[in-house]
N, C-alpha and C. Protein backbone atom coordinates (compact mmCIF):
# COMPACT_ATOMS: atom_id res chain seq x y z
N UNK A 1 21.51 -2.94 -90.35
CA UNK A 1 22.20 -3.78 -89.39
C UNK A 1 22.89 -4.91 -90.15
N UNK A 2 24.05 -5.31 -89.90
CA UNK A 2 24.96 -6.17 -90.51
C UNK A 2 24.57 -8.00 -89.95
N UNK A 3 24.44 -8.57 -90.73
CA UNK A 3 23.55 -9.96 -90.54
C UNK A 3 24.33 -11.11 -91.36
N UNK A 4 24.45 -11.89 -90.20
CA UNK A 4 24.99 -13.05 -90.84
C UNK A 4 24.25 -14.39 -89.79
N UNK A 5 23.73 -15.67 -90.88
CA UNK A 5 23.36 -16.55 -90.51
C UNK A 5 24.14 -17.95 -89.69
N UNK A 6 24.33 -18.45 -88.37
CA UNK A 6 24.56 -19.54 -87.72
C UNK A 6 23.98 -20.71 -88.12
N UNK A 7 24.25 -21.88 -88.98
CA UNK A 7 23.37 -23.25 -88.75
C UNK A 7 23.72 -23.86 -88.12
N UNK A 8 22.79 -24.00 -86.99
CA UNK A 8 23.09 -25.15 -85.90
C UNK A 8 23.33 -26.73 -86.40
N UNK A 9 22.87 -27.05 -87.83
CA UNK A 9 22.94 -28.03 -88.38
C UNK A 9 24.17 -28.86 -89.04
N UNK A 10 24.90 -27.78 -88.93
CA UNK A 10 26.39 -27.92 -89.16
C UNK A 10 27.10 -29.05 -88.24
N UNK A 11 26.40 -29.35 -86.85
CA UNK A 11 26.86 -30.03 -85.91
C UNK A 11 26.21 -30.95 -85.92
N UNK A 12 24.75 -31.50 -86.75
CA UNK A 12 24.27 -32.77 -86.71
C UNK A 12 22.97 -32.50 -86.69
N UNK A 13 21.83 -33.20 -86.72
CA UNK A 13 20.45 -32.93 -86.85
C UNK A 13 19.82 -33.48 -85.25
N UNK A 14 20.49 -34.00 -84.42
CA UNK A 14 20.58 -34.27 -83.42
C UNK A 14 21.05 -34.35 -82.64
N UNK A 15 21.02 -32.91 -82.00
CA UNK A 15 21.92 -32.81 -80.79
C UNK A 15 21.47 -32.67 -79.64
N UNK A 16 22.36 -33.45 -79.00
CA UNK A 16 22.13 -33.61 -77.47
C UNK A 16 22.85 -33.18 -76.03
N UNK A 17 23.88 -32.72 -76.19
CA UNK A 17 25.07 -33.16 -74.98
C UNK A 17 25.64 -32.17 -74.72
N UNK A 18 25.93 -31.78 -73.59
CA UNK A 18 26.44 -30.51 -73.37
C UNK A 18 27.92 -30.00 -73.70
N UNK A 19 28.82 -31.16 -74.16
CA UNK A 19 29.73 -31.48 -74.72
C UNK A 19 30.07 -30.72 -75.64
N UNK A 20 28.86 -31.98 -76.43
CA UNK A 20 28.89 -30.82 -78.17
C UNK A 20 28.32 -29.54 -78.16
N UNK A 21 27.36 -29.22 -77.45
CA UNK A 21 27.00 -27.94 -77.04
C UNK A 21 28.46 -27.02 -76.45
N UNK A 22 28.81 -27.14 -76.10
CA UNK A 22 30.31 -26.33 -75.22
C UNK A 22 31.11 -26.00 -77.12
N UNK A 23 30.91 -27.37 -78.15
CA UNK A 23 32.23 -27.14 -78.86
C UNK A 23 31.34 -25.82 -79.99
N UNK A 24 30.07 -26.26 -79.94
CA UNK A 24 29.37 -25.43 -81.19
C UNK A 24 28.93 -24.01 -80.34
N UNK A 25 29.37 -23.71 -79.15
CA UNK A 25 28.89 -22.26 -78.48
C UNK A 25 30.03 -21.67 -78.85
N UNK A 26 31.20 -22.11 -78.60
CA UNK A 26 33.17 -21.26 -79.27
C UNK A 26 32.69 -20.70 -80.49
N UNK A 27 32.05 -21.53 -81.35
CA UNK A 27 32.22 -21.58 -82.74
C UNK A 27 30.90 -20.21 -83.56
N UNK A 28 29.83 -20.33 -82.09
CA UNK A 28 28.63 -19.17 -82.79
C UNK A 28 29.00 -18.17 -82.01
N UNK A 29 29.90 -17.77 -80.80
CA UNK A 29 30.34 -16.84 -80.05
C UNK A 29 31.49 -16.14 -81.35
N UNK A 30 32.39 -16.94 -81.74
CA UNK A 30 33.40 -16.65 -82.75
C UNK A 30 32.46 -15.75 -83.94
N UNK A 31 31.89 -16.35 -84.65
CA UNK A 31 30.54 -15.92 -85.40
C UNK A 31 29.87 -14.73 -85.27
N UNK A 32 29.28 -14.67 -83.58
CA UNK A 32 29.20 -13.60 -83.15
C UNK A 32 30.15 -12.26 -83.04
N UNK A 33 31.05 -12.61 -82.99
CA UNK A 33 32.50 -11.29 -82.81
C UNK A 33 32.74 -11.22 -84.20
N UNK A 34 32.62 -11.91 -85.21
CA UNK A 34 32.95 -11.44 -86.28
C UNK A 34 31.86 -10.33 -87.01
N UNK A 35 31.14 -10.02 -86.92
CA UNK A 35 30.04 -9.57 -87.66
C UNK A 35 30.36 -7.96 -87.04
N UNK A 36 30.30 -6.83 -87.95
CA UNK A 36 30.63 -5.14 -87.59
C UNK A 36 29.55 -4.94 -86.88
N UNK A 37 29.74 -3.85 -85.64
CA UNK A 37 28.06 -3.80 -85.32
C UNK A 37 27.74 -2.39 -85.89
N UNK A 38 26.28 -2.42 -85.98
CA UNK A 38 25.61 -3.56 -85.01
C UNK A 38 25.58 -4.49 -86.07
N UNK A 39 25.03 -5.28 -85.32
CA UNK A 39 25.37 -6.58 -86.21
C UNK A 39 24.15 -7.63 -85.36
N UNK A 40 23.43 -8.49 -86.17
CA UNK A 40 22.84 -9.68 -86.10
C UNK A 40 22.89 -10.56 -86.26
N UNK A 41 23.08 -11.69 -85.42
CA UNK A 41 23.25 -13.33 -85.60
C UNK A 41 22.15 -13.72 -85.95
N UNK A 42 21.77 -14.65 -86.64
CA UNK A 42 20.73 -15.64 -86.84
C UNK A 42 20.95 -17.15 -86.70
N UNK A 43 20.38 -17.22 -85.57
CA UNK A 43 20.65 -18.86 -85.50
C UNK A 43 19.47 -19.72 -85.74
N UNK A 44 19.90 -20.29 -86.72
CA UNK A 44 19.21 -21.08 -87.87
C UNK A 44 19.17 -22.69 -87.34
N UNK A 45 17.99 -23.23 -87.16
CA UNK A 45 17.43 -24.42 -86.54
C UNK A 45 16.72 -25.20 -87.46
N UNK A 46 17.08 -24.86 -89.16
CA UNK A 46 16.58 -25.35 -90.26
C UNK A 46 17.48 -26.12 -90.11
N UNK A 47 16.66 -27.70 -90.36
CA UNK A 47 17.70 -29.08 -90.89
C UNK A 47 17.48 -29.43 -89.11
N UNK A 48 17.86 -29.36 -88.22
CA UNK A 48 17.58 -29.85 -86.98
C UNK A 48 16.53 -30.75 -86.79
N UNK A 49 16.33 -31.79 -86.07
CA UNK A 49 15.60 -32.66 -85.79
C UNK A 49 15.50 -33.12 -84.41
N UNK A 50 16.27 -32.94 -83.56
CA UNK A 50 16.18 -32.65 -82.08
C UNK A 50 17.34 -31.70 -81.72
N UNK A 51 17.05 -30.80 -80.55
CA UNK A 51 17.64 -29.93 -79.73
C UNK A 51 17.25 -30.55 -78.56
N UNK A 52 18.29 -30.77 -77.80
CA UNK A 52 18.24 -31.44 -76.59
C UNK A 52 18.14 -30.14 -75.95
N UNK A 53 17.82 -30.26 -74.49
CA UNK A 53 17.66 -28.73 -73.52
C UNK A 53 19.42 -28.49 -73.16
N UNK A 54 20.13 -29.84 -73.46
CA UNK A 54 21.19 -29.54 -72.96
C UNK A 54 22.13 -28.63 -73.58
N UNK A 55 22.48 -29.23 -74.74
CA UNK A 55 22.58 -28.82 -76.40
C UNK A 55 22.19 -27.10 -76.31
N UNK A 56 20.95 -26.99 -75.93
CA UNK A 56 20.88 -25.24 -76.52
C UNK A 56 20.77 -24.81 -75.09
N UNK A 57 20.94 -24.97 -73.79
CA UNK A 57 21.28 -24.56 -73.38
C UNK A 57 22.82 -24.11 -72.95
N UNK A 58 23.53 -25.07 -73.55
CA UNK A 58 25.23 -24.52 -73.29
C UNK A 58 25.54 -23.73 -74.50
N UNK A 59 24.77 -23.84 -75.64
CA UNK A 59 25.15 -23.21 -77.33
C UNK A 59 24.64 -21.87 -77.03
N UNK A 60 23.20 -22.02 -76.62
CA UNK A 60 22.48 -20.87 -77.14
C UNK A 60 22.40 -20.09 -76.05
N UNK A 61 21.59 -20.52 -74.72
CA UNK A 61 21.41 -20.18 -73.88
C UNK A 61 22.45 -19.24 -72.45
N UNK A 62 23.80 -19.85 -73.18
CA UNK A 62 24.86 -19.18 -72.58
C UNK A 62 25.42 -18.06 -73.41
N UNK A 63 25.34 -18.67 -74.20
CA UNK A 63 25.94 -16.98 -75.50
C UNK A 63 25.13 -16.08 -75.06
N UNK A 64 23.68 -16.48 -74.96
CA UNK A 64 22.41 -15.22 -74.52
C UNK A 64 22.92 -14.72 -73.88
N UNK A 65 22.91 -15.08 -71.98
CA UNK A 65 23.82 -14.28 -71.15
C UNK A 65 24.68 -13.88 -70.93
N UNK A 66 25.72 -14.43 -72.03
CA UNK A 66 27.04 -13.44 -72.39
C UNK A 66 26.40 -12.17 -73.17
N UNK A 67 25.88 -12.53 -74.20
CA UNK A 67 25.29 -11.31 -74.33
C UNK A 67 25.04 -10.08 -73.87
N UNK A 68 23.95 -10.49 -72.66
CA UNK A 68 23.43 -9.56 -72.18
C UNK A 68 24.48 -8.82 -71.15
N UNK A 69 25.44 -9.45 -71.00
CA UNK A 69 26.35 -8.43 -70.12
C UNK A 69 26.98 -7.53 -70.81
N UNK A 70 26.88 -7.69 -71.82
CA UNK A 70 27.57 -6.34 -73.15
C UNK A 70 28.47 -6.89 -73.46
N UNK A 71 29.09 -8.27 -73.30
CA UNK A 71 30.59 -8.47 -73.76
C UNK A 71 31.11 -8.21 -75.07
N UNK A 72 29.69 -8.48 -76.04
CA UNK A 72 29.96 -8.31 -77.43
C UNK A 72 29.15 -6.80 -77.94
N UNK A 73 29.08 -6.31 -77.27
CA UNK A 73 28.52 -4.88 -78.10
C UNK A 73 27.64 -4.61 -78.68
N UNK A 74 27.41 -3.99 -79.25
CA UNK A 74 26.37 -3.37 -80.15
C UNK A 74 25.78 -4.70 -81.37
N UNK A 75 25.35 -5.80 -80.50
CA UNK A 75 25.40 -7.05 -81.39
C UNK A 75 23.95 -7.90 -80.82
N UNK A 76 23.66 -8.56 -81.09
CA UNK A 76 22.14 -9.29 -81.52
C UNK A 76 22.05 -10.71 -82.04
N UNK A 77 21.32 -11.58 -81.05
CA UNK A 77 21.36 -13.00 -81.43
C UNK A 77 19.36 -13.15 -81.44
N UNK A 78 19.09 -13.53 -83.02
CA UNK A 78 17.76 -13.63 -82.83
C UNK A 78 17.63 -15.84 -83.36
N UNK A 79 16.86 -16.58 -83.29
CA UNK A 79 16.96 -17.17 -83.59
C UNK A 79 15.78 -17.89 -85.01
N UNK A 80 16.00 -18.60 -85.99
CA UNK A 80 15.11 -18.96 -86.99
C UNK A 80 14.64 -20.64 -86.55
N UNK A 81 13.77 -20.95 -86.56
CA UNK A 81 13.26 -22.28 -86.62
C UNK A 81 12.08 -22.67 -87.29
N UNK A 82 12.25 -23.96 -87.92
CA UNK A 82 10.73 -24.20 -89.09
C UNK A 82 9.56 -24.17 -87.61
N UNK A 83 9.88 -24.47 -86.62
CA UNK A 83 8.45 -24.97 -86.29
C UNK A 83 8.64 -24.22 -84.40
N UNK A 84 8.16 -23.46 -83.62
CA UNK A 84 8.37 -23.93 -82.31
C UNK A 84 8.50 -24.94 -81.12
N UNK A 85 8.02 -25.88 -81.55
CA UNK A 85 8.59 -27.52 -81.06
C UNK A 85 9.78 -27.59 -81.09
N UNK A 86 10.37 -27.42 -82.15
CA UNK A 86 11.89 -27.40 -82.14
C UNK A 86 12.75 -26.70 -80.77
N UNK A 87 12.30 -25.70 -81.00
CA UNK A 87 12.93 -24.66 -80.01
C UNK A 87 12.41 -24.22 -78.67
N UNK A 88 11.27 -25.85 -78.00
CA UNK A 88 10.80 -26.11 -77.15
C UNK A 88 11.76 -25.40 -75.47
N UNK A 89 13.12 -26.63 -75.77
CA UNK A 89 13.76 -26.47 -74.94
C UNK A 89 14.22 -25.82 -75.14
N UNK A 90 14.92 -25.20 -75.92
CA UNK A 90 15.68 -24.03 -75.78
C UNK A 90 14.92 -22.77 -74.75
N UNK A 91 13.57 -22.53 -75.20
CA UNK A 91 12.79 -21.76 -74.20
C UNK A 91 12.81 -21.84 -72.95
N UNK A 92 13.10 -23.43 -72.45
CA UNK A 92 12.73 -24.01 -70.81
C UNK A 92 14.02 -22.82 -70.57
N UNK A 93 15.37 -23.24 -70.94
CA UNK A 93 16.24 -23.31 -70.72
C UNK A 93 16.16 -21.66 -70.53
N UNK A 94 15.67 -20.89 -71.24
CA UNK A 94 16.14 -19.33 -71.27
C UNK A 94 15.56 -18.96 -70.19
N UNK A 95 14.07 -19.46 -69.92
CA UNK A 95 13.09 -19.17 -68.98
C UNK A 95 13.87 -18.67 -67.83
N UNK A 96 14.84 -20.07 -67.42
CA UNK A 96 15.33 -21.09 -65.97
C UNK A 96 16.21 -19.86 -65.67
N UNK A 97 17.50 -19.13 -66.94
CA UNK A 97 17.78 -18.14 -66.75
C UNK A 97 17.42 -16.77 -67.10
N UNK A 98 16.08 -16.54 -66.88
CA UNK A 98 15.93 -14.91 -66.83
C UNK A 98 16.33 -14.63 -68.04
N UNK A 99 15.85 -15.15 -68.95
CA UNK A 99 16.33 -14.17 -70.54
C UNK A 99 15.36 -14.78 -71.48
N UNK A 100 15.64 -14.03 -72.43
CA UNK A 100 14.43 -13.94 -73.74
C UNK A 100 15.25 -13.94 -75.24
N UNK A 101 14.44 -14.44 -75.89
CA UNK A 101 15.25 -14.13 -77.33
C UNK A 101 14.02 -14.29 -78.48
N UNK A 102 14.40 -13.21 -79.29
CA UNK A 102 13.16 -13.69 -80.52
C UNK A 102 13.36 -14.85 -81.28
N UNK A 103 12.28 -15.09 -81.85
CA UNK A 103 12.49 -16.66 -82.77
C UNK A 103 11.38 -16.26 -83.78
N UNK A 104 12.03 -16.42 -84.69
CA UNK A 104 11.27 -16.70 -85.95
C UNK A 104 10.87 -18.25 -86.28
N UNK A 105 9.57 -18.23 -86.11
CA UNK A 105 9.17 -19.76 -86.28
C UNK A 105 8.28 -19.68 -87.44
N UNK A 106 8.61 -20.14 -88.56
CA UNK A 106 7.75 -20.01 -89.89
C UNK A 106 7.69 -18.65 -90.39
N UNK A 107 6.07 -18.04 -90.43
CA UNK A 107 5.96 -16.77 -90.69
C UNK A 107 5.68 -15.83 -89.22
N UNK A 108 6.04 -16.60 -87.86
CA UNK A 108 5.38 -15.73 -86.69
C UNK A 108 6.34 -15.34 -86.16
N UNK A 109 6.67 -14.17 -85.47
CA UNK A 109 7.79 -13.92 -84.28
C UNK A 109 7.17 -14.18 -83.08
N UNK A 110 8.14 -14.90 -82.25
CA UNK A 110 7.72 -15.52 -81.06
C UNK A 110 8.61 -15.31 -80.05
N UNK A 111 8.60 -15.11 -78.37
CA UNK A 111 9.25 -15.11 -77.86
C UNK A 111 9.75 -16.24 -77.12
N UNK A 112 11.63 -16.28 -76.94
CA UNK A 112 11.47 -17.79 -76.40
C UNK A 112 12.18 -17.21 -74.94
N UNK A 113 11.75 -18.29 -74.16
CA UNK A 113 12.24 -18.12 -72.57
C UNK A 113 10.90 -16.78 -71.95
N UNK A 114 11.65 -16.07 -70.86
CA UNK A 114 10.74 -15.41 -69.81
C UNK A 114 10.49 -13.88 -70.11
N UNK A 115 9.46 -13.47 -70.17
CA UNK A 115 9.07 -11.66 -70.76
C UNK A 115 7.58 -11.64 -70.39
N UNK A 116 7.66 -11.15 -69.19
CA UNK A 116 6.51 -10.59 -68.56
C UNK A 116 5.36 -10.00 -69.59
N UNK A 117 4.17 -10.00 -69.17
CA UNK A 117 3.19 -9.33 -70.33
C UNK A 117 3.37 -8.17 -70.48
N UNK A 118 3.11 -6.80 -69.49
CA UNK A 118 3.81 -5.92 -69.72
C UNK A 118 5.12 -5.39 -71.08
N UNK A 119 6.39 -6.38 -70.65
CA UNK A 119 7.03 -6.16 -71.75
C UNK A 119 7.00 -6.68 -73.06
N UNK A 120 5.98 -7.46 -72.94
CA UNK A 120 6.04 -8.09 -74.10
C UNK A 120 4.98 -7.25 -74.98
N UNK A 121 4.18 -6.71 -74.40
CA UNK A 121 3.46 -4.98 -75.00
C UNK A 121 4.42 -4.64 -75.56
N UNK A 122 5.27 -3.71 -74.77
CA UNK A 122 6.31 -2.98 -75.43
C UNK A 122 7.30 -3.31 -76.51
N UNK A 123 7.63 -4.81 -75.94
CA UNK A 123 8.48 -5.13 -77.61
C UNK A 123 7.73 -5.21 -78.59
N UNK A 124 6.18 -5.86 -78.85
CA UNK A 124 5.56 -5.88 -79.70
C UNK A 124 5.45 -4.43 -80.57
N UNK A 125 5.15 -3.64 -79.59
CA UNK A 125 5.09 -1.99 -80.29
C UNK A 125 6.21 -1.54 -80.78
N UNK A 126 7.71 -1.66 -80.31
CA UNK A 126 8.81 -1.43 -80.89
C UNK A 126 9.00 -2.07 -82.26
N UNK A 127 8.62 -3.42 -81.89
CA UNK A 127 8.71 -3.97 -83.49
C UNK A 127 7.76 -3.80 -84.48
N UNK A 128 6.79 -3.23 -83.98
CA UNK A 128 5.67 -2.98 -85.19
C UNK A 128 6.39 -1.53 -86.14
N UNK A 129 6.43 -0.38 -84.87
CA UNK A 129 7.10 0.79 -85.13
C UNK A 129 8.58 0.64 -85.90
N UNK A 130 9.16 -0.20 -85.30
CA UNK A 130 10.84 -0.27 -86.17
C UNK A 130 11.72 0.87 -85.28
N UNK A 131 11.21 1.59 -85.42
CA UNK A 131 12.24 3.05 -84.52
C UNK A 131 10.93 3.93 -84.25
N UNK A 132 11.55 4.34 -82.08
CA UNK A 132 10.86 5.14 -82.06
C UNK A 132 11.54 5.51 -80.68
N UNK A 133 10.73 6.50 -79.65
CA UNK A 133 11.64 6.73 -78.55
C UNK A 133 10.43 6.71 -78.07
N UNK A 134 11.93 6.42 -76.75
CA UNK A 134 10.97 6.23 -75.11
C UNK A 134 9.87 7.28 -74.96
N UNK A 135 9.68 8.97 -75.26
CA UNK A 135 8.54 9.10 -74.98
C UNK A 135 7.51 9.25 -76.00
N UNK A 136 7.45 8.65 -77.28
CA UNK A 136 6.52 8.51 -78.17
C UNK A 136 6.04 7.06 -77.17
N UNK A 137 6.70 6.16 -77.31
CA UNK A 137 6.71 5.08 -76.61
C UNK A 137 5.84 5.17 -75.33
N UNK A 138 6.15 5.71 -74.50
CA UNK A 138 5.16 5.92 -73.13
C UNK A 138 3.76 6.74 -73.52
N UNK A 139 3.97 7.22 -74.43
CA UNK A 139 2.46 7.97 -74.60
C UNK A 139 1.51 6.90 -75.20
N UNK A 140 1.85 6.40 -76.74
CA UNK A 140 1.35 4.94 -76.90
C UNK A 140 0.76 4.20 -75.98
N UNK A 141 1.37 4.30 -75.12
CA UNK A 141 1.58 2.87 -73.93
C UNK A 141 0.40 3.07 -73.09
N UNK A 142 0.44 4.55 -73.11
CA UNK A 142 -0.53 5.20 -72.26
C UNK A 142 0.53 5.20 -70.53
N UNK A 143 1.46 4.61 -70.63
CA UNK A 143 2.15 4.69 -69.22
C UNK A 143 3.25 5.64 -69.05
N UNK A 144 3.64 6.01 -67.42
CA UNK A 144 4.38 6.59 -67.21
C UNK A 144 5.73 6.70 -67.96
N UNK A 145 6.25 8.51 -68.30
CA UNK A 145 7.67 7.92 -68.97
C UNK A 145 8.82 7.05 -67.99
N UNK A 146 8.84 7.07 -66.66
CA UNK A 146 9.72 6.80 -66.18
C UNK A 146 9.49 4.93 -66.66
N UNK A 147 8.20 4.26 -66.06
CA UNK A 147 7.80 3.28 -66.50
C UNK A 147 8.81 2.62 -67.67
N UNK A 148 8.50 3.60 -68.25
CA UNK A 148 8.35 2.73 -70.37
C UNK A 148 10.14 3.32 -70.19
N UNK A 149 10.81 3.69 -69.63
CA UNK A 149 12.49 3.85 -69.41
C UNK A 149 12.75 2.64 -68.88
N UNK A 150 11.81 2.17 -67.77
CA UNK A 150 12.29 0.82 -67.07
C UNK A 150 11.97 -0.36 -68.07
N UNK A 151 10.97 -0.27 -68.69
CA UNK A 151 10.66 -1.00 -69.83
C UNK A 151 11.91 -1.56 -70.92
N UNK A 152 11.98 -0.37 -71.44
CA UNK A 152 13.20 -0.56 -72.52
C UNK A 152 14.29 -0.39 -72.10
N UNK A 153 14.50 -0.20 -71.06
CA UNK A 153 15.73 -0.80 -69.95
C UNK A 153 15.94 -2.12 -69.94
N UNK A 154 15.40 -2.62 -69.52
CA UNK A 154 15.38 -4.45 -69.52
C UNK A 154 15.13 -4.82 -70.70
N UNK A 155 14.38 -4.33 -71.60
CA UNK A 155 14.42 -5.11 -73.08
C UNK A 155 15.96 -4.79 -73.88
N UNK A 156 16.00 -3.76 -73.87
CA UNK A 156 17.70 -3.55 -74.30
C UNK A 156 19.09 -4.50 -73.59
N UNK A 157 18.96 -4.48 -72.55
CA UNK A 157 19.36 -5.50 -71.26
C UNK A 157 19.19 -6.78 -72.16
N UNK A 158 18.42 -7.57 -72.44
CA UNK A 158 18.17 -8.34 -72.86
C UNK A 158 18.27 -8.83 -74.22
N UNK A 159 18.60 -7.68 -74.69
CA UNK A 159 19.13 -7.84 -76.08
C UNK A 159 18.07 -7.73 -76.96
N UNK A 160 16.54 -7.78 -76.84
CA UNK A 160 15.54 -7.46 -77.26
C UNK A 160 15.23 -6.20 -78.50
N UNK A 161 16.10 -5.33 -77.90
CA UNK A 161 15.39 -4.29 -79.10
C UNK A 161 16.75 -3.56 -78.78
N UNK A 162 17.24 -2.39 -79.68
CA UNK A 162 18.39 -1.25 -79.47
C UNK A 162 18.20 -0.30 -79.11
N UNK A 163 18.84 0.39 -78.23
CA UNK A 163 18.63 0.77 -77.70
C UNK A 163 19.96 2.27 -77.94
N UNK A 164 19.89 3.52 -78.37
CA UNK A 164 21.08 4.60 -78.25
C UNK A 164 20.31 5.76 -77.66
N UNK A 165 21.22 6.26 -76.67
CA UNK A 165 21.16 7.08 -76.03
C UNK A 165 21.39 8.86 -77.31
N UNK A 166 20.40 9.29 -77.09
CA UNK A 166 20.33 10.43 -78.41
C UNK A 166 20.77 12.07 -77.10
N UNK A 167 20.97 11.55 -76.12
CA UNK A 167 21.04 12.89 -75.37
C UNK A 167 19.76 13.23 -73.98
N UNK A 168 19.48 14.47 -73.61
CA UNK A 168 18.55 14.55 -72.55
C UNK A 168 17.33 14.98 -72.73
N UNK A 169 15.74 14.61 -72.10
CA UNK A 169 14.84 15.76 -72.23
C UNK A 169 14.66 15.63 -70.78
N UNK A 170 14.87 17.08 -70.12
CA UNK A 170 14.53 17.22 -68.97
C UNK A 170 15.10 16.36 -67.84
N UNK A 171 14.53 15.48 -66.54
CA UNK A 171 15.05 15.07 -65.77
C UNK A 171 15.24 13.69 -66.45
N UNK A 172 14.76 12.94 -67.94
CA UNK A 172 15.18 11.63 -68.36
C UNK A 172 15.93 11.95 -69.38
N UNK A 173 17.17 10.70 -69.55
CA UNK A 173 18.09 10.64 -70.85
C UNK A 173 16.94 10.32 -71.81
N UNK A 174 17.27 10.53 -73.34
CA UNK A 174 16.04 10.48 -74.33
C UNK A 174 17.29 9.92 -75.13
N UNK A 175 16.23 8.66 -75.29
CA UNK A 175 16.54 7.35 -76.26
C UNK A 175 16.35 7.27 -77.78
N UNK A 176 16.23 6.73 -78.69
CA UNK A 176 16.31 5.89 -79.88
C UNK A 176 16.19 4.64 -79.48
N UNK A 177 15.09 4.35 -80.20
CA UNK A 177 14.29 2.50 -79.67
C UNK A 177 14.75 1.95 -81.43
N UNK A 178 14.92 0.91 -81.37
CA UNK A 178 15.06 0.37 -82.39
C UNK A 178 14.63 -1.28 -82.76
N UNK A 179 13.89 -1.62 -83.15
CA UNK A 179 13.13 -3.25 -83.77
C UNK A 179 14.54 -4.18 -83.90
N UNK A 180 15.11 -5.05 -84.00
CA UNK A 180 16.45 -5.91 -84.27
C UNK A 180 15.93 -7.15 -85.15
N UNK A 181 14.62 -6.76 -85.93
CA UNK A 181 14.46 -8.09 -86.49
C UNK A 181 13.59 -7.42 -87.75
């Protein structure tokens, strides 16, 4: 996967305002379209010293849901931060809208914003695995295949994990699951 790093720090170690948030979202959306897919953003929260909720919610939190409508394709925004405090609000903010994003905080992957327990099973197993399909996936799971389709339905949706359609088995399309981090 093709990877290129965002520093949010570029804009100041303290940001606050939805302002500057509006000018530094053009600038990691731009960022974002440049990269071949698939392709991975990393938005980098090294050097930061406050993130206002406002701040990453117009930067980060809106690119997310552009995201997730497919505008940018076969593409991936995960985020890096020294500490999860940092990326406190940013979480409120993803929560408020129905979305999720990984974060690398030190040496842990963490999820920021809203992911039911349920799915958060399943991404965990995708990312342990790296690649696998929906029905290796549902057997694991021990749950229904239709289930673990609705599963990695919404995690793909979400930008969570990749998701390619490899063709049919039987009455379900049969997937390729893929880790993005």
């Amino acid at each position: 996967m093709n990877e290129r790093t965002f520093r949010i720090s570029q804009f100041g170690v303290r940001l606050g305002t939805r302002l500057e948030g509006r000018a530094a979202r053009e600038e990691l959306l731009a960022a974002l379209a440049s990269i071949p897919e698939p392709g991975r953003l990393i938005v980098s929260l090294d050097g930061v010293e406050v993130l206002s909720g406002s701040f990453a919610d117009e930067t980060i939190a809106l690119s997310c849901a552009r995201l997730a409508t497919g505008e940018h394709g076969d593409r991936y925004l995960v985020v890096r931060s020294p500490t999860l405090e940092i990326a406190e609000d940013l979480s409120h903010k993803l929560e408020r809208r129905h979305l999720a994003m990984l974060c690398h905080a030190g040496e842990r992957l963490e999820v920021l914003g809203q992911l039911p327990s349920p799915m958060r099973e399943t991404l965990d197993l995708v990312n342990k695995l790296r690649e696998t399909t929906a029905k290796e996936l549902s057997q694991l799971l021990g749950i229904r295949h239709n289930a673990c389709l609705h599963r990695v339905g919404r995690l793909a949706e979400l930008r969570l994990i990749r998701r390619e359609e490899t063709g049919s088995a039987g009455p379900y399309r049969a997937y390729r699951l893929s880790s993005i981090v």
